[in-house]
Protein backbone atom coordinates (compact mmCIF):
# COMPACT_ATOMS: atom_id res chain seq x y z
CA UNK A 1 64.53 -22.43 19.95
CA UNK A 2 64.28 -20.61 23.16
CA UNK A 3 68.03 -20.43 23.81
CA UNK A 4 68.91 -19.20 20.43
CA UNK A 5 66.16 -16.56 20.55
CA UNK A 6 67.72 -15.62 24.27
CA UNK A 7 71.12 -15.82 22.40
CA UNK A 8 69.80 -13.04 19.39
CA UNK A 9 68.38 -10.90 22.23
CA UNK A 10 71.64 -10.81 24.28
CA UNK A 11 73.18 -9.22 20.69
CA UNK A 12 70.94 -6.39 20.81
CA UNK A 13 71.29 -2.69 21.93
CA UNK A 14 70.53 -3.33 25.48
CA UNK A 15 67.21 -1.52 25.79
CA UNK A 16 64.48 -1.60 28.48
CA UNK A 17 62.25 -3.51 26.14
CA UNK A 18 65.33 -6.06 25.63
CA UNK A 19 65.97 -6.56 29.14
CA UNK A 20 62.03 -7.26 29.89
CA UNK A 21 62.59 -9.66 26.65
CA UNK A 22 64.90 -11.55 28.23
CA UNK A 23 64.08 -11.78 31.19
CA UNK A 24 60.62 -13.14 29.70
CA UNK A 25 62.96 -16.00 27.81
CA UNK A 26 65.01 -16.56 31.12
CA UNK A 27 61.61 -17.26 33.07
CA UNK A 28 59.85 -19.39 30.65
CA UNK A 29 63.09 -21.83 29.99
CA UNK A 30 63.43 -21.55 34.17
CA UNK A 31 59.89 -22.66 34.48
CA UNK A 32 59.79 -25.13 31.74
CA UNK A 33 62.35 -27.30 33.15
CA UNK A 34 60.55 -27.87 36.34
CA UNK A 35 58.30 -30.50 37.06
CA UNK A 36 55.21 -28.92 37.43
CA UNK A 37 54.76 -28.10 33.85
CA UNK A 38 53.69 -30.77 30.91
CA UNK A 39 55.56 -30.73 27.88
CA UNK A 40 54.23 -33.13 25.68
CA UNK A 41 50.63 -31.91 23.96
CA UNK A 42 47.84 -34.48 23.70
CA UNK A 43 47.29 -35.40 20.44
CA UNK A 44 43.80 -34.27 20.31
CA UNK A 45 44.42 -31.15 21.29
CA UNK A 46 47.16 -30.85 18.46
CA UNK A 47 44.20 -32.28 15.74
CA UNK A 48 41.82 -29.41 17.75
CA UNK A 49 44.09 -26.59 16.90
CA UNK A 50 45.48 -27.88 13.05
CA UNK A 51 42.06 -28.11 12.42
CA UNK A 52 40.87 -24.09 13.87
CA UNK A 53 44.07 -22.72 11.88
CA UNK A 54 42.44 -24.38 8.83
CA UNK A 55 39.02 -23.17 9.65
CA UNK A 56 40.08 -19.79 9.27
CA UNK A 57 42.38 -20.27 6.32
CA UNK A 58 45.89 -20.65 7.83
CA UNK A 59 48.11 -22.35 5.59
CA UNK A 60 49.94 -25.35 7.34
CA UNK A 61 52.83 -26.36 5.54
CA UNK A 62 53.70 -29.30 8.45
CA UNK A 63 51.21 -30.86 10.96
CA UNK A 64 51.45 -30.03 14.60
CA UNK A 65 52.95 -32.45 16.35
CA UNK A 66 54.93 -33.14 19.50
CA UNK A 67 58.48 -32.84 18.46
CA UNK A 68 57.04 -29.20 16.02
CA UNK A 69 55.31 -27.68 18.82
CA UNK A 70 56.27 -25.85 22.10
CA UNK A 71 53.43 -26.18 24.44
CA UNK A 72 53.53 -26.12 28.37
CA UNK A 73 50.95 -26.11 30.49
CA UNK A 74 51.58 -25.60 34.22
CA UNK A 75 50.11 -29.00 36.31
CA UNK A 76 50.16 -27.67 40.15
C-alpha cells in the first residue's frame, strides 16, 4: 500500500509538501524493512483496538487482523 501511495505522490505537482510526503513514505518503507522493527501485531492488541473503535461507534466492516493491518513497532 505504501509503494502505490509513494507511486500517486511521485504524479503530483512537485510541491514542498509533496517532497516532505515522500520522503515520509521513503523513510517508513526504509525503516520497515530492517530488522529492528516488528511487523506482525499481537493478537490481543488487534482485539484491544477493534474493540476501542467500537466503543466509540466506529463502524468495522472487516476485523483487524495481521494480513489487514500495517503496524510496526521499532524493537531496539
Amino acid at each position: 500500500m505504501l509503494h502505490d501511495n509513494l507511486n500517486d505522490l511521485r504524479q503530483l505537482a512537485e510541491t514542498e509538501s509533496i517532497r516532505q510526503k515522500i520522503s515520509f513514505v521513503e523513510e517508513t518503507l526504509k525503516d520497515a524493512n530492517t530488522q529492528k522493527w516488528q511487523k506482525s501485531p499481537e493478537q490481543r492488541l488487534l482485539d484491544a483496538a477493534m474493540n476501542q473503535a467500537q466503543q466509540a461507534g466506529m463502524y468495522m466492516t472487516y476485523p483487524l487482523t495481521r494480513e489487514n493491518t500495517i503496524y510496526t513497532v521499532r524493537t531496539a
